[in-house]
Protein backbone atom coordinates (compact mmCIF):
# COMPACT_ATOMS: atom_id res chain seq x y z
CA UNK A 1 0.00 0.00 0.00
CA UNK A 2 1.32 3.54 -0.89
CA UNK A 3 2.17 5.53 2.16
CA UNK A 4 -0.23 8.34 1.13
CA UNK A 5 -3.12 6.00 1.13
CA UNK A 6 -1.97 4.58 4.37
CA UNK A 7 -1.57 8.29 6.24
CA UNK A 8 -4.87 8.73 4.55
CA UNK A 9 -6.48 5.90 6.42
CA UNK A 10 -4.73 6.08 9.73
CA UNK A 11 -5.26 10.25 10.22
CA UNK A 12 -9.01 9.57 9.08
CA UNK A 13 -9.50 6.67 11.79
CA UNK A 14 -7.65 8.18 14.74
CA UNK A 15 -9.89 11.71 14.07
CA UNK A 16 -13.09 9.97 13.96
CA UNK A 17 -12.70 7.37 16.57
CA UNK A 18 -13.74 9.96 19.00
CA UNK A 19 -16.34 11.96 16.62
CA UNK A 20 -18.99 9.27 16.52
CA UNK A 21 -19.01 8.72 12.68
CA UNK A 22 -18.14 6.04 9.96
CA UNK A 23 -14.86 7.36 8.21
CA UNK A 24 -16.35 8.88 4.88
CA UNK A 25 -15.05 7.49 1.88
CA UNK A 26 -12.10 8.66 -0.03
CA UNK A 27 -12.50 10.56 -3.48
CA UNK A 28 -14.65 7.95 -6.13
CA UNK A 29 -12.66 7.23 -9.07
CA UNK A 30 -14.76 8.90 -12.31
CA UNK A 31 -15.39 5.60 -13.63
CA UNK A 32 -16.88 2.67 -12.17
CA UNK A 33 -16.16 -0.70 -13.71
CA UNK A 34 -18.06 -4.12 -13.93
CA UNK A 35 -15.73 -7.19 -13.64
CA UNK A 36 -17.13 -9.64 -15.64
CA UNK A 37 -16.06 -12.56 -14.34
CA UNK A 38 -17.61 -11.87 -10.95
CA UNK A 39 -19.82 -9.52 -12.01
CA UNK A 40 -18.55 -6.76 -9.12
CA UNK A 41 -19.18 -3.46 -9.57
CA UNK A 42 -15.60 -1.74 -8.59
CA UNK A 43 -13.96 1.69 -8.50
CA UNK A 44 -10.81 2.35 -8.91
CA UNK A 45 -7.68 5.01 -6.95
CA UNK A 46 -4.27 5.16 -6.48
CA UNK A 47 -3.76 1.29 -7.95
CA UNK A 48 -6.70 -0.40 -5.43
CA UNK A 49 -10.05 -1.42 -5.60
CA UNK A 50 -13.02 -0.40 -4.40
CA UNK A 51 -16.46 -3.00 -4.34
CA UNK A 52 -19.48 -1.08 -4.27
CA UNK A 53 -22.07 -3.10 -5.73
CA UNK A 54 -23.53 -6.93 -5.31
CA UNK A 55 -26.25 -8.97 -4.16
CA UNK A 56 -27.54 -12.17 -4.11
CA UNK A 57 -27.66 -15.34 -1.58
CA UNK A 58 -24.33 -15.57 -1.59
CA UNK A 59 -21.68 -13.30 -2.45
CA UNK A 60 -18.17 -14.09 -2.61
CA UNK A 61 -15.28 -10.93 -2.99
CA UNK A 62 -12.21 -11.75 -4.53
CA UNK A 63 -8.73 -10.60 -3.51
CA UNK A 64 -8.10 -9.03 -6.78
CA UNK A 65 -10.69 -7.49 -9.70
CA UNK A 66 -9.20 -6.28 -13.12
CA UNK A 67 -10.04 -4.59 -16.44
CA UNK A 68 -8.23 -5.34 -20.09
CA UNK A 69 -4.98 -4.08 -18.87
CA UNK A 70 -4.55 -3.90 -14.73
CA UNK A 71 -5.23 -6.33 -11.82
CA UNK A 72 -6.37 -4.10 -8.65
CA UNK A 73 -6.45 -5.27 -5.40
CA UNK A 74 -9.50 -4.84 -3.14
CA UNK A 75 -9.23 -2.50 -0.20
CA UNK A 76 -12.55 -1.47 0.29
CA UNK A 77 -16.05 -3.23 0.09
CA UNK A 78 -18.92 -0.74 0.55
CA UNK A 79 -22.22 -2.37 -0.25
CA UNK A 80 -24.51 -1.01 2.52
CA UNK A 81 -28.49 -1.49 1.84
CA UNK A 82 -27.67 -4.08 -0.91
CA UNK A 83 -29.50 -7.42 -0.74
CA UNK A 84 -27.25 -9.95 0.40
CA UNK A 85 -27.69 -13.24 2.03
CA UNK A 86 -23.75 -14.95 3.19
CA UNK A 87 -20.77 -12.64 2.23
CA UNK A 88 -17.37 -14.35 2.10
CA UNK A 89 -14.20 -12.05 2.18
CA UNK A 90 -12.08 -14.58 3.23
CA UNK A 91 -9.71 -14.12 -0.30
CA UNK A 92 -9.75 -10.84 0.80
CA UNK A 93 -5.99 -10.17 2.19
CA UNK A 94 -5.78 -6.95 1.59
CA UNK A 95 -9.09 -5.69 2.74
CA UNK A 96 -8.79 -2.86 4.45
CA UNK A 97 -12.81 -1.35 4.98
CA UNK A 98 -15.46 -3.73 5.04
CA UNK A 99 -19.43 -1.59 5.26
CA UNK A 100 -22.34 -4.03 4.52
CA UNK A 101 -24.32 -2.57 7.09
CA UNK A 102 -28.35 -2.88 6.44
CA UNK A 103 -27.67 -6.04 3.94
CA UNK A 104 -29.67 -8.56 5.55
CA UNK A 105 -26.16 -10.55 6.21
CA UNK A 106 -27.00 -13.71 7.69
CA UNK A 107 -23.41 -14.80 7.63
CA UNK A 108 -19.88 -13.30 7.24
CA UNK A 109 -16.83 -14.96 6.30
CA UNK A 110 -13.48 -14.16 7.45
CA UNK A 111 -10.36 -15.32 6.27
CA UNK A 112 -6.68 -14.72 7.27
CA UNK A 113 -8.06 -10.73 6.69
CA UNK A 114 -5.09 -9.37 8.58
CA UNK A 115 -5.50 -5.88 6.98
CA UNK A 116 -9.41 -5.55 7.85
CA UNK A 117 -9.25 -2.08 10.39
CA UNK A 118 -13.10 -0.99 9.97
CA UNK A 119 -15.82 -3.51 9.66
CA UNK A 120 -19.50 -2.25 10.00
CA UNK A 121 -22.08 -4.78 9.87
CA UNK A 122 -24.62 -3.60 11.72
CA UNK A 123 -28.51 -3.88 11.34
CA UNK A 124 -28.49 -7.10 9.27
CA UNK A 125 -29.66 -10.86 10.18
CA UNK A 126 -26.63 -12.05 11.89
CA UNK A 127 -27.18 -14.77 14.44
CA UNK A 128 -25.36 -16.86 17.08
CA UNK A 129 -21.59 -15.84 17.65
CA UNK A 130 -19.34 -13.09 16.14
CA UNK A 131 -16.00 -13.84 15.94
CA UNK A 132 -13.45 -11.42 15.42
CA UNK A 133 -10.65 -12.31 16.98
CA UNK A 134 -8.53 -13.37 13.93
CA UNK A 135 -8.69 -9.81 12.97
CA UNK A 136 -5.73 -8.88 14.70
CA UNK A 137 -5.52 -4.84 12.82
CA UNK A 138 -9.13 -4.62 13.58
CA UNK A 139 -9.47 -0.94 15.16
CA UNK A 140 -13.53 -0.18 14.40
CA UNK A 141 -15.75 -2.33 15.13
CA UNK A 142 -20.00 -1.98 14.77
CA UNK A 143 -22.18 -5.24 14.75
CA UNK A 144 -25.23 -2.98 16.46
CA UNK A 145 -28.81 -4.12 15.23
CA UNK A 146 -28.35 -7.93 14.89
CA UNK A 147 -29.72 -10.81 16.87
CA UNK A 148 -25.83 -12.15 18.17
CA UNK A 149 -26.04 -14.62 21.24
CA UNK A 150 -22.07 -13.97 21.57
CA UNK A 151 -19.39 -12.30 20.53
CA UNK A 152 -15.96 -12.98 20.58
CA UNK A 153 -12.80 -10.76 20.25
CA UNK A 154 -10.16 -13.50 20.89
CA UNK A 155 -9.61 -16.19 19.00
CA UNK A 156 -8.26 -18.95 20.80
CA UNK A 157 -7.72 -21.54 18.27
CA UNK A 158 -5.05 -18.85 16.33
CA UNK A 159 -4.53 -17.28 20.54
CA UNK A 160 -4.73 -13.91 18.39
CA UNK A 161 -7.35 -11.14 19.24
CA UNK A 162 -7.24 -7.23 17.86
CA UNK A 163 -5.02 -5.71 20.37
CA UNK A 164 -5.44 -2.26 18.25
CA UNK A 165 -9.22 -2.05 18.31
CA UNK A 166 -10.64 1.06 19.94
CA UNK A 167 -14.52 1.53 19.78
CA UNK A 168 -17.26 -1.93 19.66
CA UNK A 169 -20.69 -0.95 19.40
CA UNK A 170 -22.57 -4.27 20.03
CA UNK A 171 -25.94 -2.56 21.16
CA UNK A 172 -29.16 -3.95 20.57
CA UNK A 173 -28.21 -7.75 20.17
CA UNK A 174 -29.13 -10.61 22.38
CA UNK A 175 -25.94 -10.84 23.63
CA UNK A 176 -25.20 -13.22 27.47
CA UNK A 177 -21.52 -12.65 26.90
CA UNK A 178 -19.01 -10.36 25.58
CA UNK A 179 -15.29 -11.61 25.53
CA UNK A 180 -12.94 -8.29 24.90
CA UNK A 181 -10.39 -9.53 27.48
CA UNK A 182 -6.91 -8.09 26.49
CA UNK A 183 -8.20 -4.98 23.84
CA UNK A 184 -5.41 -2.77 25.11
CA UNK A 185 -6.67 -0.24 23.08
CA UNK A 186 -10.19 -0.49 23.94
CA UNK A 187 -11.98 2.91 24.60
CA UNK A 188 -15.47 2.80 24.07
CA UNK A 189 -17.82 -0.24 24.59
CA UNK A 190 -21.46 -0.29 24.37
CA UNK A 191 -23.22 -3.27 25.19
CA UNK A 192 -26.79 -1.69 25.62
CA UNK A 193 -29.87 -3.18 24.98
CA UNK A 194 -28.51 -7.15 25.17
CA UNK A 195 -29.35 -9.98 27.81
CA UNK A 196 -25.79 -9.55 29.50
CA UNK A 197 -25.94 -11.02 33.29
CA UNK A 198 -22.43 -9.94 34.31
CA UNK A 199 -19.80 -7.51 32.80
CA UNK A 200 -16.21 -7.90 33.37
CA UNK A 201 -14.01 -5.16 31.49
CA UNK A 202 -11.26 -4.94 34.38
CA UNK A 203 -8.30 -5.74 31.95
CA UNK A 204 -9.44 -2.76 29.64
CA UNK A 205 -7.00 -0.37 30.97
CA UNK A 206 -7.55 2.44 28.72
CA UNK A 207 -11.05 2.35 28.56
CA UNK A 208 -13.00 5.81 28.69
CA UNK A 209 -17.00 5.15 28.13
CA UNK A 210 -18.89 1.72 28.60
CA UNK A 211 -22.57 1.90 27.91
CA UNK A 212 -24.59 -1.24 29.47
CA UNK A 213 -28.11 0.22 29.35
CA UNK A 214 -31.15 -2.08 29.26
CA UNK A 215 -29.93 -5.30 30.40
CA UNK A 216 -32.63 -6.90 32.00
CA UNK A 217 -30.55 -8.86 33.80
CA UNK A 218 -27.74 -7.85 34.60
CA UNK A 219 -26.56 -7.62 38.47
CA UNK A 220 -24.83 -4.48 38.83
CA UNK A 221 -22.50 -5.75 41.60
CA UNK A 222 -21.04 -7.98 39.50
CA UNK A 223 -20.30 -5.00 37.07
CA UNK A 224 -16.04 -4.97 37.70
CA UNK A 225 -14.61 -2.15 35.62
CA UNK A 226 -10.61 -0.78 35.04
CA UNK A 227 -9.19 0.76 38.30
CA UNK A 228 -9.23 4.32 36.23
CA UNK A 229 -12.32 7.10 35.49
CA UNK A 230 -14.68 5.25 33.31
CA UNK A 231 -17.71 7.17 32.12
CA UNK A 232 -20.89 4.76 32.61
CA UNK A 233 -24.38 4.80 30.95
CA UNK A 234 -26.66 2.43 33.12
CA UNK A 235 -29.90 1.64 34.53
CA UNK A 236 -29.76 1.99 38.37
CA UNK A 237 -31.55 -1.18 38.57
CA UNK A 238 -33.28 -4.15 36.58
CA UNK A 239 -35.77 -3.21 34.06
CA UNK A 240 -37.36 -5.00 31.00
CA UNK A 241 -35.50 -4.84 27.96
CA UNK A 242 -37.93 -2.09 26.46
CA UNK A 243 -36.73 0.62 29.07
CA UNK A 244 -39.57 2.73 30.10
CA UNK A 245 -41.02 4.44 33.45
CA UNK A 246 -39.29 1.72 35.45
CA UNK A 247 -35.83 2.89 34.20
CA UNK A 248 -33.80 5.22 35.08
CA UNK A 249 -31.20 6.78 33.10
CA UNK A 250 -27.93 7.16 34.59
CA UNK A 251 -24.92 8.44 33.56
CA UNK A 252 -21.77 9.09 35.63
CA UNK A 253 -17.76 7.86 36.72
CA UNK A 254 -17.08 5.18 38.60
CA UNK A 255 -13.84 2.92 39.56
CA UNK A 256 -12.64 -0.50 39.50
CA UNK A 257 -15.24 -3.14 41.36
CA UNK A 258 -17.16 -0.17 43.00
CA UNK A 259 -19.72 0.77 40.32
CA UNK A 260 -21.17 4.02 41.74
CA UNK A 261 -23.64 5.65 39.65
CA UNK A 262 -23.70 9.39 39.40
CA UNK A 263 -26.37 10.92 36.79
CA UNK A 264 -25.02 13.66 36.75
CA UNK A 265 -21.76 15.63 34.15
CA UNK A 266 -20.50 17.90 36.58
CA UNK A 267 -20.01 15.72 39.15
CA UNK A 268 -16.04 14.51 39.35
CA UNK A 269 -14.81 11.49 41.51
CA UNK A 270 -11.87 13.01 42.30
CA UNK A 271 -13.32 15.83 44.29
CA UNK A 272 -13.05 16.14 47.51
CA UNK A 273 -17.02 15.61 47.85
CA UNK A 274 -17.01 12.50 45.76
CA UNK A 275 -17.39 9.85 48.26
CA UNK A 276 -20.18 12.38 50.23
CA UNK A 277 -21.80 12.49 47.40
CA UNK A 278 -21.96 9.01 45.81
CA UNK A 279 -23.34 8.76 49.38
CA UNK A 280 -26.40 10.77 49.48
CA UNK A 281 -27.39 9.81 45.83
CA UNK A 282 -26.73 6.16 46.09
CA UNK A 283 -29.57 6.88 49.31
CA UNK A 284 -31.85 8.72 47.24
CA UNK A 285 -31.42 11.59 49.93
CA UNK A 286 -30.02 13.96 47.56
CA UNK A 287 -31.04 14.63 43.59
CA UNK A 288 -30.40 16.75 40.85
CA UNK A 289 -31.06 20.27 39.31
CA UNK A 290 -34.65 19.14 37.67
CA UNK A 291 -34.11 16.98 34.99
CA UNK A 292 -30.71 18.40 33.63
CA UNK A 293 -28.04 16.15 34.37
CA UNK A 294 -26.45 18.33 36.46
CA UNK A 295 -25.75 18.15 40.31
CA UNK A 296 -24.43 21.74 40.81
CA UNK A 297 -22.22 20.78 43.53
CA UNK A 298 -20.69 24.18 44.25
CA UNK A 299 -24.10 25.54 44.05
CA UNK A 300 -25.32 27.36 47.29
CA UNK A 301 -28.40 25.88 48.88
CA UNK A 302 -31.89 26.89 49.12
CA UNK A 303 -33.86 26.78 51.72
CA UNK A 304 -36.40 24.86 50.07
CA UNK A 305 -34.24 22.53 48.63
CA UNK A 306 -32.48 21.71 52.24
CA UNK A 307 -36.03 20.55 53.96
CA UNK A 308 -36.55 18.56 50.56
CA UNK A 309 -33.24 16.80 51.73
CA UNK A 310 -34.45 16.25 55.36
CA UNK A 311 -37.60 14.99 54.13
CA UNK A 312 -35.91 12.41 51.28
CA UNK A 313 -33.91 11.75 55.17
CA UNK A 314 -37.20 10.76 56.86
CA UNK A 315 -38.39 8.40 53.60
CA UNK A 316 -40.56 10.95 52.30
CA UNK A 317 -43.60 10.17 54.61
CA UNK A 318 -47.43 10.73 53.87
CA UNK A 319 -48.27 14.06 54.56
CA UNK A 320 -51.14 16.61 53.48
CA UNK A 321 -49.57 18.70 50.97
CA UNK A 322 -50.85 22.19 52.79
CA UNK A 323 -49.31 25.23 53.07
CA UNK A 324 -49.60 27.76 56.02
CA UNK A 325 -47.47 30.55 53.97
CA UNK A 326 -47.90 32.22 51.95
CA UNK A 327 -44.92 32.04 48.93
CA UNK A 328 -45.50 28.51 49.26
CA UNK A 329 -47.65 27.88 46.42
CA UNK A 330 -49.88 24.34 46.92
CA UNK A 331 -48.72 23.01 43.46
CA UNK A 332 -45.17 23.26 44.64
CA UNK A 333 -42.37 20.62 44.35
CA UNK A 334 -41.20 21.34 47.98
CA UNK A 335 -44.74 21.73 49.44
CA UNK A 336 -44.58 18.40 51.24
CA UNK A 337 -41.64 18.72 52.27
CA UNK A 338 -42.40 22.36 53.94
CA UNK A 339 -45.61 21.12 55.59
CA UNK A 340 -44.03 17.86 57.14
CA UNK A 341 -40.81 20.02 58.35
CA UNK A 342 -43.53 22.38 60.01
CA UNK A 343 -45.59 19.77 61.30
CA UNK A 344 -42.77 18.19 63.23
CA UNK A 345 -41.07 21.27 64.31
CA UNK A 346 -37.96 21.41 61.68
CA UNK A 347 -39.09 25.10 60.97
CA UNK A 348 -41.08 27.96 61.50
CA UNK A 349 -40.59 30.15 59.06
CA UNK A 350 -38.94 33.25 58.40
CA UNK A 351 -41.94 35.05 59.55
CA UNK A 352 -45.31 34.21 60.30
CA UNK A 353 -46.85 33.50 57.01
CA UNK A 354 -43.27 33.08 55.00
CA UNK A 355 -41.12 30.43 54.26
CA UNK A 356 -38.50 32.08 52.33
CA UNK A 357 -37.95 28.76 49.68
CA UNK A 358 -35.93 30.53 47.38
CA UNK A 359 -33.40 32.13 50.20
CA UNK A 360 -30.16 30.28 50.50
CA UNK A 361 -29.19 28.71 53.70
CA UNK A 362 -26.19 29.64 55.33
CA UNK A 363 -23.91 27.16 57.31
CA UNK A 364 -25.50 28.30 60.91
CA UNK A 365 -29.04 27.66 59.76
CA UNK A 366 -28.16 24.34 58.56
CA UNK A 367 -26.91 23.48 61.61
CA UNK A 368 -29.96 24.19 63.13
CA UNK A 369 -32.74 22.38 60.75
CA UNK A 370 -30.27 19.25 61.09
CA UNK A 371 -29.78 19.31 64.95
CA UNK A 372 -33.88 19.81 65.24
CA UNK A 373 -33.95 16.77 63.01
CA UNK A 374 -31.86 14.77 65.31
CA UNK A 375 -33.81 15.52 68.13
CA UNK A 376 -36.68 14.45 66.30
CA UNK A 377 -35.20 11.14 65.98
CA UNK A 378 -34.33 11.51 69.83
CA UNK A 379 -31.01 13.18 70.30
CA UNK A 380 -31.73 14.85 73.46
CA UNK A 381 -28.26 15.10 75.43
CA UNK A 382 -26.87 18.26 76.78
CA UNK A 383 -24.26 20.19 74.45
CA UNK A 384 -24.25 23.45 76.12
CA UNK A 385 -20.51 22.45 78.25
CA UNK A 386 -19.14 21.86 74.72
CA UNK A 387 -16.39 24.11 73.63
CA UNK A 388 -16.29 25.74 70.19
CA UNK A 389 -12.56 26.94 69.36
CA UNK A 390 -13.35 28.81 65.70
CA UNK A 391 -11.66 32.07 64.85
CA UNK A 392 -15.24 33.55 64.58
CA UNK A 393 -17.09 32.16 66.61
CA UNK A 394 -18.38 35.53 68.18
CA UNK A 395 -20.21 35.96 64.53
CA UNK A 396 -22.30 31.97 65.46
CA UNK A 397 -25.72 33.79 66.08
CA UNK A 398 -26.87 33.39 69.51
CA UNK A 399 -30.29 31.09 67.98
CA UNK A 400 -27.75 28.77 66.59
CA UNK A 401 -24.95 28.48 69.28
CA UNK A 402 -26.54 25.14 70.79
CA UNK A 403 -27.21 23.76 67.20
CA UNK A 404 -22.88 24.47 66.25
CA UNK A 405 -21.69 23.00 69.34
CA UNK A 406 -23.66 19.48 68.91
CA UNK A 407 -22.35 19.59 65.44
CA UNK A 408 -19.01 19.59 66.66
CA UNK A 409 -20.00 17.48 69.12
CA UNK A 410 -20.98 14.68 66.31
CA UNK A 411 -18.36 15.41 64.35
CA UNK A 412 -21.12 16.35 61.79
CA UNK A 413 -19.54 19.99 60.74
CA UNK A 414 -15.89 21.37 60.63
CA UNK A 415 -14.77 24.83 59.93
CA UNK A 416 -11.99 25.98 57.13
CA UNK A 417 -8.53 25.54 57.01
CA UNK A 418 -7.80 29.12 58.31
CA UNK A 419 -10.01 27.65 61.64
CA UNK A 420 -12.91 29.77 60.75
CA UNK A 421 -16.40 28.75 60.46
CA UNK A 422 -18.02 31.27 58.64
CA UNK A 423 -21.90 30.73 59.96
CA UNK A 424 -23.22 33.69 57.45
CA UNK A 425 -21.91 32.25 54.40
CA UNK A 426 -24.23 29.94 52.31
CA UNK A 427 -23.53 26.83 52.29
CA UNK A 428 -22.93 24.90 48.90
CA UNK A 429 -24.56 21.93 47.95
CA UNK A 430 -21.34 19.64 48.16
CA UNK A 431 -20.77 20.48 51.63
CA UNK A 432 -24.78 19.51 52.39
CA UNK A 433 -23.89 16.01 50.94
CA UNK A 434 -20.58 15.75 53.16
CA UNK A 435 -22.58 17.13 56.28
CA UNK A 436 -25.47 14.52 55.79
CA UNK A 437 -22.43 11.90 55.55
CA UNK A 438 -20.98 12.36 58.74
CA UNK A 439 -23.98 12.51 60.28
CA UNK A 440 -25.49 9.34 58.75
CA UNK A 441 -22.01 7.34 58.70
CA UNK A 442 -20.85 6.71 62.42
């Protein structure tokens, strides 16, 4: 192969490995040719051979297709919405770019096809087990759309498997099993919408993004993924293979044999929040921003949003969803929420008929809603002997001196790094999730 077709091919590859797209097809020679001896449609560039046309139950490509005058190799074989039935390209050594996707392909076969790098065979009638572990310069891979029990990327008879192969999309097969074990390469893996029952990508060590969505049966726990950041898209739990209510989406970063599911994009692991606030969403204590798929951990806090947390604390109990204020509207999310926290002495207001749900709590009042929730849940010791040692702890308000000292007490607050506690400053939504934590974990 020249080395401008080869740059050609490997700069085209590499760019759209990460773009989500089929490399596009290089420049179509003017003329397109019918062999007649295997009645192939070909074009022809820079001395190779591209197939772009055949059908019928069985069609067989040839290493080589000529005119009068020149013998051309085949590189390419691009015959995507023909009708096709078995397709053997096992002549084909120099095949380099393999699209029969949408065929109706009930069977392909491969030879010694050492030079295959992109094969898309998606949406066709393929059955039983894939095996593509003999294509050892295989770096795209798409068999999406078919009805595979199994597919293979190791083949252990020739104990060769496509070390160089960077992005599988085997969604929406019946797949049980999934054998990608040693894919150095291996970035992106979906799996979704299969019959998988356990997942095992731990040797993957440069995987980025694995997508098991609507597996019916799969047991998370036995999900065991790299030791580094992995981007999931998952179901938090079982669901019928046709999604729906019952499922929810989830998308997040997790690490090795921990799967932790965050929904959420702006939520990192490596923050200093992370295991806080796998914690509270794992519990279903804490959500997101609506239905974004944000968290807005560095958000501050509202007011209304911090007795919906207490509430999601108590298990959401039955409760008439009245409102004795009056910018609590009756249709509102937090209503509930508002009328149980009043009903059970969390709050009072900020005045007799307001709530204030939009005002953002500051570190003091949080103290206090979660030290009247403990004594709810009957925390009634003495804290008054207990000795607070901030730099400002003149500035504690004197409403919210006995709430501070039992959360120091617990262990359930601590003050900055310059020994500060800063009780007017709002508190963010991280440090909510980290609070809850050390309240909840003993």
């Amino acid at each position: 192969m020249t080395t401008r077709i080869k740059q050609y091919i490997a700069i085209t590859l590499t760019v759209l490995l990460f773009a989500g797209y089929a490399p596009p097809l290089p420049p179509q020679a003017a003329l397109a040719v019918t062999d007649s001896a295997t009645n192939l449609t070909y074009e022809t560039e820079y001395g190779f051979a591209t197939i772009t046309d055949a059908s019928g139950e069985t069609v067989t490509i040839p290493e080589y297709v000529e005119d009068s005058s020149t013998r051309y190799l085949v590189t390419r074989v691009v015959l995507s919405g023909k009708s096709i039935g078995k397709l053997d390209v096992s002549a084909c050594t120099a095949l380099e770019y393999l699209d029969c996707s949408g065929s109706g392909v009930t069977e392909i076969i491969f030879g010694e096809n050492v030079a295959l790098e992109y094969l898309d065979c998606s949406k066709n009638q393929l059955t039983g087990r894939l095996n593509v572990g003999g294509l050892s310069r295989l770096i795209w891979l798409d068999c999406s759309g078919n009805t595979l029990n199994l597919l293979t990327v190791f083949d252990s008879e020739m104990n060769i498997r496509p070390e160089r192969i960077a992005r599988i999309n085997a969604s929406d097969n019946k797949l049980s099993a999934i054998n990608v074990g040693g894919c150095k390469q291996l970035e992106w893996l979906d799996c979704s919408i299969n019959k998988l029952i356990k997942v095992d990508v731990s040797g993957l060590t440069k995987l980025r993004r694995l997508n098991i969505r609507r597996n019916s049966s799969l047991d998370y726990s036995k999900v065991v993924t790299p030791d580094q950041k992995v981007y999931l898209e998952a179901h938090a739990y079982n669901c019928t293979p046709q999604g729906g209510d019952a499922c929810q989406e989830l998308h997040g970063f997790f690490y090795g044999d921990r799967p932790v599911f965050f929904e959420f994009v702006d939520l990192s692991s490596d923050a200093w929040y992370a295991d806080a606030v796998k914690y509270v969403l794992n519990n279903g204590i804490m959500a997101g921003d609506g239905d974004s798929l944000t968290f807005r951990p560095e958000a501050a806090m509202t007011r209304a949003e911090f007795v919906q947390v207490l509430y999601a604390l108590e298990g959401k109990p039955g409760i008439a969803a009245t409102s004795i204020f009056t910018d609590v509207p009756s249709g509102a999310w937090y209503v509930k929420a508002v009328s149980w926290a009043v009903a059970f002495g969390i709050t009072a207001g900020v005045a007799q008929d307001r709530f204030a749900p939009e005002d953002y709590v500051t570190r003091e009042q949080a103290v206090v809603f979660l030290y009247k929730y403990a004594k709810l849940k009957g925390d009634n010791a003495n804290y008054t002997s207990v000795t607070l040692t901030f730099s400002d702890k003149t500035s504690i308000s004197d409403w919210a001196m006995l709430a501070v000292k039992w959360s120091v007490s617990k262990g359930v607050i601590k003050g900055y790094n310059d020994g500060s506690f800063q009780p007017k400053s709002n508190i963010k939504r991280c440090e909510v999730a980290q609070v809850l934590k050390s309240y909840l974990v003993k």
